[in-house]
N, C-alpha and C. Protein backbone atom coordinates (compact mmCIF):
# COMPACT_ATOMS: atom_id res chain seq x y z
N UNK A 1 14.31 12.04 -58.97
CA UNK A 1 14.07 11.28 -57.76
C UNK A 1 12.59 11.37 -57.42
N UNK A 2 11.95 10.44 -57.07
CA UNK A 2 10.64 10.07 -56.84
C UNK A 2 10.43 10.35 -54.79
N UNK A 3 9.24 11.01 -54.68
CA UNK A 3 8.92 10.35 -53.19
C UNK A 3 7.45 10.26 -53.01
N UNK A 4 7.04 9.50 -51.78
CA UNK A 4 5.87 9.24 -51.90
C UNK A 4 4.80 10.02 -50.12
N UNK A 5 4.30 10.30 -51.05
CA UNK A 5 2.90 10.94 -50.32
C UNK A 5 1.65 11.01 -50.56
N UNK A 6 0.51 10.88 -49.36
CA UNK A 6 -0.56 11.13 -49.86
C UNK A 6 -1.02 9.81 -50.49
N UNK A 7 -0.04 8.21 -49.99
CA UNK A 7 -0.13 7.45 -50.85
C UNK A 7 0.02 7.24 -52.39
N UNK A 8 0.80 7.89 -52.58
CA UNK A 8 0.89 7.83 -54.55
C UNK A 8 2.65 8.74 -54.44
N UNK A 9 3.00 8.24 -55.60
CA UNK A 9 4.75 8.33 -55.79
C UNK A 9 4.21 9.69 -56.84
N UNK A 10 5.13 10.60 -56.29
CA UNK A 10 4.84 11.54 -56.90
C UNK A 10 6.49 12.22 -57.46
N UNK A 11 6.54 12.77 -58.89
CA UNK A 11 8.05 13.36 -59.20
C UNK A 11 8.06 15.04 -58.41
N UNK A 12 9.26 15.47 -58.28
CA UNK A 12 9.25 16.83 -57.72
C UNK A 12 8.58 17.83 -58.66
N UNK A 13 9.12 17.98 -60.05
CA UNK A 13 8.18 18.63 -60.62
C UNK A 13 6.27 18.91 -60.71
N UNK A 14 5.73 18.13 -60.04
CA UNK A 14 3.91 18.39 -59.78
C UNK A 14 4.02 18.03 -58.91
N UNK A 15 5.22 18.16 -57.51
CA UNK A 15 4.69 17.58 -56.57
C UNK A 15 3.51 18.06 -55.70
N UNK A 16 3.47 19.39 -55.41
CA UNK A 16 2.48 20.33 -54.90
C UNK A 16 1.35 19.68 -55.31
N UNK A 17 0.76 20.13 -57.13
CA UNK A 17 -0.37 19.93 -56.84
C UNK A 17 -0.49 18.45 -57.26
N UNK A 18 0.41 17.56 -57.26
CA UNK A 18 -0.51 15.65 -56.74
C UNK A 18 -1.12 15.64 -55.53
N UNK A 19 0.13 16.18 -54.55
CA UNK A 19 -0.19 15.79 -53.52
C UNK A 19 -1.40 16.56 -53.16
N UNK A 20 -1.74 17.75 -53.29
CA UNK A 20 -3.07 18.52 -52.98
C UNK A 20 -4.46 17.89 -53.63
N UNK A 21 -4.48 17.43 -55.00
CA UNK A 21 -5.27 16.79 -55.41
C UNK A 21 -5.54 15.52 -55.05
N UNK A 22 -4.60 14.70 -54.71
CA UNK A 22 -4.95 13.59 -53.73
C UNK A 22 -5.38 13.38 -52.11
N UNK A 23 -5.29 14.49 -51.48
CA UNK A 23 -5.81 15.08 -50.45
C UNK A 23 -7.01 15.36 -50.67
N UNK A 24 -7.27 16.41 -51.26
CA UNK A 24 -8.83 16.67 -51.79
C UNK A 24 -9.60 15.12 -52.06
N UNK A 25 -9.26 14.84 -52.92
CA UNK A 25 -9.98 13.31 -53.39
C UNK A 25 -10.30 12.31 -52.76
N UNK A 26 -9.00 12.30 -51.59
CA UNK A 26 -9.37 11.28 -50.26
C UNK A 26 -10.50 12.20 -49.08
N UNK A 27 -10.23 13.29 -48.69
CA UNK A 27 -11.28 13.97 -48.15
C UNK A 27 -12.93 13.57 -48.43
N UNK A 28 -12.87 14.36 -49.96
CA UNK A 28 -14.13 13.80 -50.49
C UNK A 28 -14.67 12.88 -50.76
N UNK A 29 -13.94 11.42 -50.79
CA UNK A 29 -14.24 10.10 -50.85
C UNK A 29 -14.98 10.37 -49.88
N UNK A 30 -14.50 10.13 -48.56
CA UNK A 30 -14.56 10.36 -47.07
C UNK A 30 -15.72 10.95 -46.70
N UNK A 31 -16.24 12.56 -46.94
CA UNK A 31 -17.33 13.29 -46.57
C UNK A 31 -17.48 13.65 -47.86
N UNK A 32 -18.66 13.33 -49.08
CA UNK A 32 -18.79 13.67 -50.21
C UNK A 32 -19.45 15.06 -50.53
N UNK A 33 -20.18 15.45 -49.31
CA UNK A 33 -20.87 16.56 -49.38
C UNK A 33 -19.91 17.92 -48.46
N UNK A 34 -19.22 17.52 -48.05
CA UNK A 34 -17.87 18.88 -47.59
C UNK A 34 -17.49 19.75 -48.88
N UNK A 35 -17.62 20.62 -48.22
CA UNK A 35 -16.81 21.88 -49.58
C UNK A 35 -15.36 21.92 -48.81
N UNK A 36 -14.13 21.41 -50.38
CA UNK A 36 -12.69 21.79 -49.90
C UNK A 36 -12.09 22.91 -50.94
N UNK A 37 -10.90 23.18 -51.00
CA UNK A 37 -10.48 23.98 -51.33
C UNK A 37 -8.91 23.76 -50.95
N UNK A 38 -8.61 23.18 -51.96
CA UNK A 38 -6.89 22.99 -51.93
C UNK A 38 -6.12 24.44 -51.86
N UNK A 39 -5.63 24.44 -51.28
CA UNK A 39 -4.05 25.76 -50.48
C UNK A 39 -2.92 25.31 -50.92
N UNK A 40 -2.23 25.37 -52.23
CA UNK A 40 -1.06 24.94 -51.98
C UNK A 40 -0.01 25.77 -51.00
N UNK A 41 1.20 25.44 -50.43
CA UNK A 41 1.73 26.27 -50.11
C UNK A 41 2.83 26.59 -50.64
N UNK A 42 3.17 28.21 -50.80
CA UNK A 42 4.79 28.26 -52.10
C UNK A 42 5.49 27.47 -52.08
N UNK A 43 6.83 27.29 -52.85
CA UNK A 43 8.13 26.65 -53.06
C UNK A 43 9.02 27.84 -51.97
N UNK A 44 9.97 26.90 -51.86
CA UNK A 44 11.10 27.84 -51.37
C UNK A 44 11.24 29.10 -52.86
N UNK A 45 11.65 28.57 -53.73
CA UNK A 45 11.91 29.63 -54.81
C UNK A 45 10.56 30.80 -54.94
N UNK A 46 9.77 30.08 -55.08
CA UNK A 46 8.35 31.11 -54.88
C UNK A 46 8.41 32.46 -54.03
N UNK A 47 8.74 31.92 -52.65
CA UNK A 47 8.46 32.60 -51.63
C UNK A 47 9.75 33.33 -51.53
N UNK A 48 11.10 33.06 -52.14
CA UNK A 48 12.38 34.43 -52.11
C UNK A 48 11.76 35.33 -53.22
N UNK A 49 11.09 34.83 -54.39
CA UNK A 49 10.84 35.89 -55.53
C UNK A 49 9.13 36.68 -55.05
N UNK A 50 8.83 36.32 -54.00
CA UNK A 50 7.44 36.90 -54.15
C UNK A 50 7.23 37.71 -53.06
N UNK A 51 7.84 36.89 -51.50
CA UNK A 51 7.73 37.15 -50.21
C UNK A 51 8.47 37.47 -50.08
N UNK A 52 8.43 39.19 -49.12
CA UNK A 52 9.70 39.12 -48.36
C UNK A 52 9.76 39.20 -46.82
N UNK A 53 8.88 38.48 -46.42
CA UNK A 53 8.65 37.34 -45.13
C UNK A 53 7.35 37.07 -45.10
N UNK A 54 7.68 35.92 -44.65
CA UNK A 54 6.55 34.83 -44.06
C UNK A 54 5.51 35.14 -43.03
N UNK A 55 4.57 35.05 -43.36
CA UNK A 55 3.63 35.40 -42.03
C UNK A 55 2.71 34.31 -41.71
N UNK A 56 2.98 33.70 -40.51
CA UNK A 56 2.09 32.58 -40.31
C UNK A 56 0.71 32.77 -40.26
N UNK A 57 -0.31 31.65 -40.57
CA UNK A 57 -1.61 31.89 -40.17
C UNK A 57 -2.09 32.05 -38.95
N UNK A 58 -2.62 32.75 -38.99
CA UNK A 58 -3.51 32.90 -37.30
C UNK A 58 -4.54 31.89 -36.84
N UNK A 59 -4.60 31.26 -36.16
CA UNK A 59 -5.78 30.30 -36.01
C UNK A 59 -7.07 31.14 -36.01
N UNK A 60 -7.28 32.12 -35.24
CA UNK A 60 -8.35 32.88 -36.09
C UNK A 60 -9.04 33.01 -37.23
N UNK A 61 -7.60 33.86 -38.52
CA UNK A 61 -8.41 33.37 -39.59
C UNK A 61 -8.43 31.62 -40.23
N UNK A 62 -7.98 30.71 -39.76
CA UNK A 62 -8.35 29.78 -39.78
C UNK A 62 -9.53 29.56 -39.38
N UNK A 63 -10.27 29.66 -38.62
CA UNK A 63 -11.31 29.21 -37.41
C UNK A 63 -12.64 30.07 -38.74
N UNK A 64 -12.39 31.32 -38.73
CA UNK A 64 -13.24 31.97 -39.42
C UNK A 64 -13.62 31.59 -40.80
N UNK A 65 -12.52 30.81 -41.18
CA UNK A 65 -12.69 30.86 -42.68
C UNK A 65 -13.37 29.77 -42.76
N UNK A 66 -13.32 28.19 -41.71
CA UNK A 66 -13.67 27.17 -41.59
C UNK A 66 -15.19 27.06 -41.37
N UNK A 67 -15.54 27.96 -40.03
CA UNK A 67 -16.52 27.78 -39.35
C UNK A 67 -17.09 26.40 -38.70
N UNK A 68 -18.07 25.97 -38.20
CA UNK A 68 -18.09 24.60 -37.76
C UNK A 68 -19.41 23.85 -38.06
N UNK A 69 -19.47 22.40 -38.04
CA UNK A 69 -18.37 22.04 -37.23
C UNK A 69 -17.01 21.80 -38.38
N UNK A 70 -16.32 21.60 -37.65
CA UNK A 70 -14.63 21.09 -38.42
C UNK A 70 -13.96 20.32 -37.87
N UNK A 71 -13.32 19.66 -38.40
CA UNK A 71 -12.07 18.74 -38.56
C UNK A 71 -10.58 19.38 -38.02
N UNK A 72 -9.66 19.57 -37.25
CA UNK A 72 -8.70 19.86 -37.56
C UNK A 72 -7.81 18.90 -37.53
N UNK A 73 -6.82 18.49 -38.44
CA UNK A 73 -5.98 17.35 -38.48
C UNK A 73 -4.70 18.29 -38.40
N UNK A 74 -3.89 17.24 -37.58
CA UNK A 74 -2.64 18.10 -37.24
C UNK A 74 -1.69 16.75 -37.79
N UNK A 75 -0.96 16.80 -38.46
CA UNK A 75 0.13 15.63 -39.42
C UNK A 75 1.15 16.20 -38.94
N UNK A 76 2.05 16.59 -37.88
CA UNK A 76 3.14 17.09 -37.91
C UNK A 76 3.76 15.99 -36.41
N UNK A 77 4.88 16.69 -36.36
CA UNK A 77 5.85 16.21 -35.18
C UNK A 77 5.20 16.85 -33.78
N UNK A 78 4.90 17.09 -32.52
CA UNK A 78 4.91 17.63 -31.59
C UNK A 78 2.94 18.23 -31.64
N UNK A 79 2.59 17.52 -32.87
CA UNK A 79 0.90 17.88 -32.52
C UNK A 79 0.13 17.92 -31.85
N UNK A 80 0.44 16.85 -30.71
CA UNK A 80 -0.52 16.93 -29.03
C UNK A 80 -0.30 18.38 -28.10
N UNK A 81 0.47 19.80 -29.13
CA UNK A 81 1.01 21.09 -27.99
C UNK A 81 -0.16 21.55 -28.60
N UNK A 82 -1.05 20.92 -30.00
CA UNK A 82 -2.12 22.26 -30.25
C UNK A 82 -3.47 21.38 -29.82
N UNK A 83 -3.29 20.31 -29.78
CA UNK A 83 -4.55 19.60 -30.06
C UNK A 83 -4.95 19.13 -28.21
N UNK A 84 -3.90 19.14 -27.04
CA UNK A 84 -4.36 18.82 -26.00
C UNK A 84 -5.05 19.47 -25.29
N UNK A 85 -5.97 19.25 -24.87
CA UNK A 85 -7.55 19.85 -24.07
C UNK A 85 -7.41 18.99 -22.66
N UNK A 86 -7.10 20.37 -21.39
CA UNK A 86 -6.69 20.02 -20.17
C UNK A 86 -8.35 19.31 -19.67
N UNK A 87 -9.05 19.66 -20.60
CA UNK A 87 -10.53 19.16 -19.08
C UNK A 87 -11.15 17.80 -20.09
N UNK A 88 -10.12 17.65 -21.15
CA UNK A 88 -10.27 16.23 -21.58
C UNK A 88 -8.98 15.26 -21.24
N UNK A 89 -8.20 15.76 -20.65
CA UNK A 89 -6.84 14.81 -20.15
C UNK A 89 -6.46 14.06 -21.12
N UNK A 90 -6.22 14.31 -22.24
CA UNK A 90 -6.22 13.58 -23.32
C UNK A 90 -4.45 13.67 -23.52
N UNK A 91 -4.18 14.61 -22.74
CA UNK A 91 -2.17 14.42 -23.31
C UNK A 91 -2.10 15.40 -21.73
N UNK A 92 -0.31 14.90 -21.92
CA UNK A 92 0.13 15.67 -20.72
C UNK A 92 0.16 17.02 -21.30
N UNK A 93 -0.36 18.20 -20.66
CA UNK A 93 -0.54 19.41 -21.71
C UNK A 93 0.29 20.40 -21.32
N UNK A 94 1.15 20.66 -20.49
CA UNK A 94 1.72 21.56 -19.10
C UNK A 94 2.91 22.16 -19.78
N UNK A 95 3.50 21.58 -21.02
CA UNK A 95 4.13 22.31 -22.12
C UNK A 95 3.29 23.11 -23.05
N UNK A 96 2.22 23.06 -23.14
CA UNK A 96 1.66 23.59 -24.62
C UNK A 96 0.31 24.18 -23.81
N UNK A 97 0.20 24.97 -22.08
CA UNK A 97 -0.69 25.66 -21.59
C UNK A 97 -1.18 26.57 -22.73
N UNK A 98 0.13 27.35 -22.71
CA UNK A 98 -0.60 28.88 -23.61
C UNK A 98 -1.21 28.35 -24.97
N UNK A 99 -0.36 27.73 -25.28
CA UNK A 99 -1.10 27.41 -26.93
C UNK A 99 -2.52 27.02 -26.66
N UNK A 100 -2.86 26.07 -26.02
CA UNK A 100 -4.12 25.05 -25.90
C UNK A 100 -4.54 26.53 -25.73
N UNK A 101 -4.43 27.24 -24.49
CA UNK A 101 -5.73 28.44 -23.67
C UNK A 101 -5.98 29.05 -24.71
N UNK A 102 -5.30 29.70 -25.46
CA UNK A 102 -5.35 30.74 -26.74
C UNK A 102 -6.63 29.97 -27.30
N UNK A 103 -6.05 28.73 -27.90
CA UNK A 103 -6.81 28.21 -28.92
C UNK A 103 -8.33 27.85 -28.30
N UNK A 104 -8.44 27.14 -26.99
CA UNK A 104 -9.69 27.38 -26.59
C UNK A 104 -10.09 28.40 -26.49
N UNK A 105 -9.87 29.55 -26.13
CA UNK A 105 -10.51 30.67 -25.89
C UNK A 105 -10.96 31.30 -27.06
N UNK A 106 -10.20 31.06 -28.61
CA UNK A 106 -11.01 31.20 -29.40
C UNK A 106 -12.04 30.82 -30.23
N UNK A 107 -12.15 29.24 -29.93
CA UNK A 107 -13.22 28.51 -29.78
C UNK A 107 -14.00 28.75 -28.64
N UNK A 108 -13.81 28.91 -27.55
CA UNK A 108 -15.11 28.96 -26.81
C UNK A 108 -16.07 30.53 -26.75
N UNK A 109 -16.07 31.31 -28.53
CA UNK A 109 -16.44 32.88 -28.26
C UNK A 109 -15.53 33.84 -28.05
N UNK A 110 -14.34 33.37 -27.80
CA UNK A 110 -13.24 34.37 -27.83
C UNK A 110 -13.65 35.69 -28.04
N UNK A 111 -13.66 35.44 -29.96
CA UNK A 111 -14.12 36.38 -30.75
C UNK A 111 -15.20 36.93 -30.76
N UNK A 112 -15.32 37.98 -30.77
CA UNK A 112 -16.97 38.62 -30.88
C UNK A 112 -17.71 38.08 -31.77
N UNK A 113 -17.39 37.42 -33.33
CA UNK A 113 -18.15 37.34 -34.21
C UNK A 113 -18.21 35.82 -34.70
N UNK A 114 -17.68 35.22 -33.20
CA UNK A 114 -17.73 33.59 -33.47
C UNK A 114 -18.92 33.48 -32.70
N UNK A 115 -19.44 31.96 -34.31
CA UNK A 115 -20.71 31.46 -33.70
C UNK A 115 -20.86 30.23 -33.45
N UNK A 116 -20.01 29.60 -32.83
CA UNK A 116 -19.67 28.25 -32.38
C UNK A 116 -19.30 28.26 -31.06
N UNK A 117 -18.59 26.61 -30.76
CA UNK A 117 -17.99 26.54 -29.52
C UNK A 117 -16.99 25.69 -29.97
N UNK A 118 -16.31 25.30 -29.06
CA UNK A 118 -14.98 24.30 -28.68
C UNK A 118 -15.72 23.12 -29.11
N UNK A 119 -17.20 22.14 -28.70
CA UNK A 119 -17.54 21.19 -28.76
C UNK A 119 -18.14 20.95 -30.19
N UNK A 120 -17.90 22.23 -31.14
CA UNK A 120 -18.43 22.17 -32.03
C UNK A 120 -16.79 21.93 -33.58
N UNK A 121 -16.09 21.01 -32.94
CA UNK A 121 -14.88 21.07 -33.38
C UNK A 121 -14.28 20.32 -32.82
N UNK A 122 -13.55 18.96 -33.91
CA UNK A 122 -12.86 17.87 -33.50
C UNK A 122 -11.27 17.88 -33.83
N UNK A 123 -10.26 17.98 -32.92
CA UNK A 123 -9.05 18.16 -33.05
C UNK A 123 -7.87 16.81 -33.47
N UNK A 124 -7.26 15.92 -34.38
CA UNK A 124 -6.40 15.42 -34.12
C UNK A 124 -5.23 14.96 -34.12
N UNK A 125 -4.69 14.79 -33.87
CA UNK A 125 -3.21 14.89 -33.81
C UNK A 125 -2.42 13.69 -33.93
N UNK A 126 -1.32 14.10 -34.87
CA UNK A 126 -0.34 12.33 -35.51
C UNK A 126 0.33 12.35 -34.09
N UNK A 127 0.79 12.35 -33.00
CA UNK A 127 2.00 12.10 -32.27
C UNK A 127 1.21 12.99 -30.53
N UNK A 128 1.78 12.81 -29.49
CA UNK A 128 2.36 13.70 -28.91
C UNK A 128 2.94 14.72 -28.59
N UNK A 129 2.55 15.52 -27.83
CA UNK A 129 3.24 17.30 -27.55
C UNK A 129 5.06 17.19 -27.61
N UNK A 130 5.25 15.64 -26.93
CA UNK A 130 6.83 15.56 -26.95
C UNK A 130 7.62 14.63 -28.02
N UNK A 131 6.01 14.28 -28.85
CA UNK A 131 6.99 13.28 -29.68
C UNK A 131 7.21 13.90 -31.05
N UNK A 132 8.27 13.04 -31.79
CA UNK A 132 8.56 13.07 -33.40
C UNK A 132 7.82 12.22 -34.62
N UNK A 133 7.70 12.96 -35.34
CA UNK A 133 6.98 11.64 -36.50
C UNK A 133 7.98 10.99 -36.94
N UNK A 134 7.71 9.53 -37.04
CA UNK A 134 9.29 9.03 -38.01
C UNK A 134 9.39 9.62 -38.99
N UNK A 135 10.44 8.92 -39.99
CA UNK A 135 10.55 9.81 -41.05
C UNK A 135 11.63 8.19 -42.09
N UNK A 136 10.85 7.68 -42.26
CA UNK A 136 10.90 6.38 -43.31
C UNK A 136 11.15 6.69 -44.70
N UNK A 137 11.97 5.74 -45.56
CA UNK A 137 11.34 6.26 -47.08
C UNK A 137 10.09 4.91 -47.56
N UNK A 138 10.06 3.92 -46.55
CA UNK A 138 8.88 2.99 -46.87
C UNK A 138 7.67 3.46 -46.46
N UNK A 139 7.58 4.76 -45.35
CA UNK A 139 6.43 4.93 -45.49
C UNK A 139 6.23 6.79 -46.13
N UNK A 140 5.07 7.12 -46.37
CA UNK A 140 4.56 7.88 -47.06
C UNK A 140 4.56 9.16 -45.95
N UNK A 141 5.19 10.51 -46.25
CA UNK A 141 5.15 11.55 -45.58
C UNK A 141 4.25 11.85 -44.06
N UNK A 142 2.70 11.46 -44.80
CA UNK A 142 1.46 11.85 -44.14
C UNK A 142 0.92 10.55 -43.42
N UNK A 143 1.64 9.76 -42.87
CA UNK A 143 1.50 8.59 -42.70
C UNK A 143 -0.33 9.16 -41.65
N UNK A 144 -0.21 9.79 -40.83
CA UNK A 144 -1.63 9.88 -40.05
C UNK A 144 -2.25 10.50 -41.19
N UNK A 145 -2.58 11.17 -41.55
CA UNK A 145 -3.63 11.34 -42.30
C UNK A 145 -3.97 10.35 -43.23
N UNK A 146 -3.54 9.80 -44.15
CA UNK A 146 -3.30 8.78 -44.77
C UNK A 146 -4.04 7.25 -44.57
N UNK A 147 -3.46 7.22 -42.86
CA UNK A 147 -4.11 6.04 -42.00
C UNK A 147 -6.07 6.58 -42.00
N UNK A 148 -6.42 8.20 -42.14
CA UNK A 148 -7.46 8.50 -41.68
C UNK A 148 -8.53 8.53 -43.19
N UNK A 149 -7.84 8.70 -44.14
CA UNK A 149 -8.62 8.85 -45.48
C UNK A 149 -8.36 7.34 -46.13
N UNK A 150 -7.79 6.70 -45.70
CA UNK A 150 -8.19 5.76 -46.71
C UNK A 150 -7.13 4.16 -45.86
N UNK A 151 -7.78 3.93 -44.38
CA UNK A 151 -7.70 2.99 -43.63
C UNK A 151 -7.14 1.72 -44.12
N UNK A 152 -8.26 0.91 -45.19
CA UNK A 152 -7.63 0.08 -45.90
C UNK A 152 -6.67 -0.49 -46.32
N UNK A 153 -6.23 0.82 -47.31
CA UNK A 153 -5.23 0.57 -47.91
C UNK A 153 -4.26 0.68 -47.28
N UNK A 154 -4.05 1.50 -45.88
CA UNK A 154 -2.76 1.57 -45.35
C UNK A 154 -2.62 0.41 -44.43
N UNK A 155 -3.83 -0.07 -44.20
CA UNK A 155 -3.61 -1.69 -43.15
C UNK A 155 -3.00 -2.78 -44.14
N UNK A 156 -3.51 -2.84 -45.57
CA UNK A 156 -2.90 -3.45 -46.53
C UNK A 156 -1.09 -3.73 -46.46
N UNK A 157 -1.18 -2.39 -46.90
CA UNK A 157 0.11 -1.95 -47.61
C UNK A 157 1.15 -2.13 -46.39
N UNK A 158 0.51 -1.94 -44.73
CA UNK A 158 1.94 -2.14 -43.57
C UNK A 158 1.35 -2.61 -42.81
């Protein structure tokens, strides 16, 4: 069975790294001089034979490893709970207080050994704090990102 992401039909067997390599490739189209670094993330099977639990990332070491300025693209369901900024009114935020404060506060110096700010860092987000992403088989997983690396073709194609 075939599905498609990242714009390109990919089989389950390489699905990981198509889709990572076509990410990378649209990135770098995009900003040619950015340094990336594809992450795949395990398989379910991977992670029973390797992990024996999951530990999420910290936006910290995110933030650190990134430095700025940066990009953060959020492709998921409910993305306006990380990406809304109360003194930009940009989403109703009054569900996703703590998250946003955390996350500003470690952008604005939080950290002792951060050398940036909040304004030095662009956040965005596929949906709303309350909404869902569809979930089509005509369209492609990453439909926002997708729309953001390579515009064109997705005005084309829908």
């Amino acid at each position: 069975m075939q599905s498609r992401e990242c714009l390109s039909i990919y089989y389950p067997q390489k699905a990981m790294e198509t889709i990572g390599k076509n990410w990378r490739d649209q990135y770098e189209k995009w900003q040619p001089r950015a340094r990336s670094k594809v992450e795949l993330d395990p398989t379910v099977d991977e992670v029973k034979k390797s992990y024996t639990q999951y530990i999420p990332l910290p936006i910290s070491n995110l933030d650190s490893w990134l430095k700025t300025p940066s990009i953060y693209v959020f492709d998921c369901s409910a993305a306006g709970m990380v990406v809304c900024l109360p003194s930009l009114a940009l989403f109703d935020c009054s569900a996703a207080g703590m998250v946003v404060n955390a996350f500003i506060e470690l952008l604005d110096c939080g950290t002792p050994n951060y050398p940036g700010s909040s304004r030095d860092c662009i956040l965005l987000a596929a949906c709303e704090s309350h909404e869902t992403l569809p979930q089509s088989a005509e369209f492609p997983a990453d439909v926002f990102t997708s729309c953001l690396t390579t515009p064109i073709k997705m005005t084309l194609r829908w």
